[in-house]
C-alpha atoms as a PDB file:
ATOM      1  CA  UNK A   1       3.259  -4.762  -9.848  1.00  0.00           C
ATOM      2  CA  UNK A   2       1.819  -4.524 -13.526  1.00  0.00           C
ATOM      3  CA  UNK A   3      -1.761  -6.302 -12.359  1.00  0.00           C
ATOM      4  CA  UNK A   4      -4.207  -5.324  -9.226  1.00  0.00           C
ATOM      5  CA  UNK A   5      -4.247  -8.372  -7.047  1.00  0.00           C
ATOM      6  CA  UNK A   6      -7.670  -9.233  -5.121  1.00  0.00           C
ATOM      7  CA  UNK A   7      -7.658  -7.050  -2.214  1.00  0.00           C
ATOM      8  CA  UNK A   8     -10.604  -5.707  -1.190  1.00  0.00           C
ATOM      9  CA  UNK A   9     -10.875  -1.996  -0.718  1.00  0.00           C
ATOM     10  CA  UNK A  10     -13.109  -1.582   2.011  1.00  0.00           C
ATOM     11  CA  UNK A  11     -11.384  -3.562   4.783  1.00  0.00           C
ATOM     12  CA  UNK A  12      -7.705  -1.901   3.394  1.00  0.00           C
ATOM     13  CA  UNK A  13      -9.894   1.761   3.661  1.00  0.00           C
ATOM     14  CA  UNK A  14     -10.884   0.798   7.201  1.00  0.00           C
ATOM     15  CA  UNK A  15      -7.660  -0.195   8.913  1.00  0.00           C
ATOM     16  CA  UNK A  16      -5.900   2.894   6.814  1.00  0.00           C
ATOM     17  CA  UNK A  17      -8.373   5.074   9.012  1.00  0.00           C
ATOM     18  CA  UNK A  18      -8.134   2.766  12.086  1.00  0.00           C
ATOM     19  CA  UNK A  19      -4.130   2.693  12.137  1.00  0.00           C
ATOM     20  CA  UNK A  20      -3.336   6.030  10.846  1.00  0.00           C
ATOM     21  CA  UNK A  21      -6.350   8.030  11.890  1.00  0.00           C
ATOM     22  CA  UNK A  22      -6.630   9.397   7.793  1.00  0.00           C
ATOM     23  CA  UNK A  23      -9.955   9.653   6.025  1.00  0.00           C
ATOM     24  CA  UNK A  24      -9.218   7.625   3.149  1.00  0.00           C
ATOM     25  CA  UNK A  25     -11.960   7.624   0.871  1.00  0.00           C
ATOM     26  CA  UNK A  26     -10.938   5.541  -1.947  1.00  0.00           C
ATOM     27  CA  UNK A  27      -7.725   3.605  -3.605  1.00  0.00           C
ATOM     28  CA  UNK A  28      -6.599   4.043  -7.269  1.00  0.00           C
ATOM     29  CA  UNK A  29      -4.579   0.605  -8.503  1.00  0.00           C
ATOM     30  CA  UNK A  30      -0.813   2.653  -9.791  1.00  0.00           C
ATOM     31  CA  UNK A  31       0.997  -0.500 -11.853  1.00  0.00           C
ATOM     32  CA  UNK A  32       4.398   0.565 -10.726  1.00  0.00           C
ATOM     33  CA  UNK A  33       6.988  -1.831  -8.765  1.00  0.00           C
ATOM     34  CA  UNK A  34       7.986  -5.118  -9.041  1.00  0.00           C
ATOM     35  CA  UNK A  35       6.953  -6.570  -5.995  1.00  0.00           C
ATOM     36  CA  UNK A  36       4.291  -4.187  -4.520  1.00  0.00           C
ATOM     37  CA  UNK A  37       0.949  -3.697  -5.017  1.00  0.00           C
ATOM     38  CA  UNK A  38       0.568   0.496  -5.193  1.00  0.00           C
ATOM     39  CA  UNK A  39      -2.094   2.743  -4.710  1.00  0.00           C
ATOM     40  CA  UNK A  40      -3.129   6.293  -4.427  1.00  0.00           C
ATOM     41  CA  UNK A  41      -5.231   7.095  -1.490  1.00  0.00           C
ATOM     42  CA  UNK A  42      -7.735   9.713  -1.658  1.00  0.00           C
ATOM     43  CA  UNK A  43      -8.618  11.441   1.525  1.00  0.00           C
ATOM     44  CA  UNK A  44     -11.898  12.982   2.710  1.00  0.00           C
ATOM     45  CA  UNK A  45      -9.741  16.249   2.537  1.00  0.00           C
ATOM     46  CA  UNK A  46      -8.604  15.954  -1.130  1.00  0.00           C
ATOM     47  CA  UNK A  47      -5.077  14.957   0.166  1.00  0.00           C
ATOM     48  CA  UNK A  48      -3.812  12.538  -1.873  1.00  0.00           C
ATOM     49  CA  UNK A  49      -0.962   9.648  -0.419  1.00  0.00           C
ATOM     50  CA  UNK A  50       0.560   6.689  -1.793  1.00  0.00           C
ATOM     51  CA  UNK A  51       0.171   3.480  -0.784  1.00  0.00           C
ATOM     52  CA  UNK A  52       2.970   0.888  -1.107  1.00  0.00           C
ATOM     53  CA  UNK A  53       1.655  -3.012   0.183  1.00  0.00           C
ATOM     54  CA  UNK A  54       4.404  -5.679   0.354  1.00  0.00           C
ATOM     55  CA  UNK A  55       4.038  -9.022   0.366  1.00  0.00           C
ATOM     56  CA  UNK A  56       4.472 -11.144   3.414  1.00  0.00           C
ATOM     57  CA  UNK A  57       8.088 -11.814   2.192  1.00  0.00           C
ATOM     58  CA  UNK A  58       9.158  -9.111  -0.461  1.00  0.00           C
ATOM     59  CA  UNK A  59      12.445  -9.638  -2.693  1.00  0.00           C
ATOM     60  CA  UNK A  60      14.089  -6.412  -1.107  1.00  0.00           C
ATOM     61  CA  UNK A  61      14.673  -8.222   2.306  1.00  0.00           C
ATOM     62  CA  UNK A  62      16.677 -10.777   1.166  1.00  0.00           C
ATOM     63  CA  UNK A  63      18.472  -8.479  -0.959  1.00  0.00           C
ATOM     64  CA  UNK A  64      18.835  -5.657   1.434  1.00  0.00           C
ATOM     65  CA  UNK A  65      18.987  -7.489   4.884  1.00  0.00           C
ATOM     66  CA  UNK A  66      20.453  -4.432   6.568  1.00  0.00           C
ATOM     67  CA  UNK A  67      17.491  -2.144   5.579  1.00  0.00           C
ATOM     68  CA  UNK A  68      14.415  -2.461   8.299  1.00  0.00           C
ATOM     69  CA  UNK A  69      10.780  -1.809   7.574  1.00  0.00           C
ATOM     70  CA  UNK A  70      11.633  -2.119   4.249  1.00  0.00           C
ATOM     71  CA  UNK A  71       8.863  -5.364   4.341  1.00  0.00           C
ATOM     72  CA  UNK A  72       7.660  -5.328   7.654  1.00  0.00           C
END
């Protein structure tokens, strides 16, 4: 995905922390992808992870329909 598309950081930061238990302290847009919105998480620690959101229906599941978790 070329363009960041309105999410709001704060709620995203808190259910990071609240589902994964990580200390995510802030999210850098990455334009990569097609169908993704990408970011890179930084963590209270200085570890940094990546981020990969799909949409609720992402092209890869109807093009891959033997690969799971792929979009959810």
């Amino acid at each position: 995905m070329r363009y960041e598309p309105p999410i709001a950081h704060a709620p995203l930061l808190a259910t990071i922390h609240a589902a994964y238990g990580l200390p995510a302290e802030r999210l850098t847009f990455v334009p990569v992808g097609y169908a993704a919105a990408c970011y890179r998480v930084e963590r209270a620690d200085g570890a940094p992870l990546f981020l990969k959101l799909w949409p609720p229906r992402c092209p890869a599941r109807r093009t891959r329909p033997g690969v799971r978790g792929v979009c959810g």
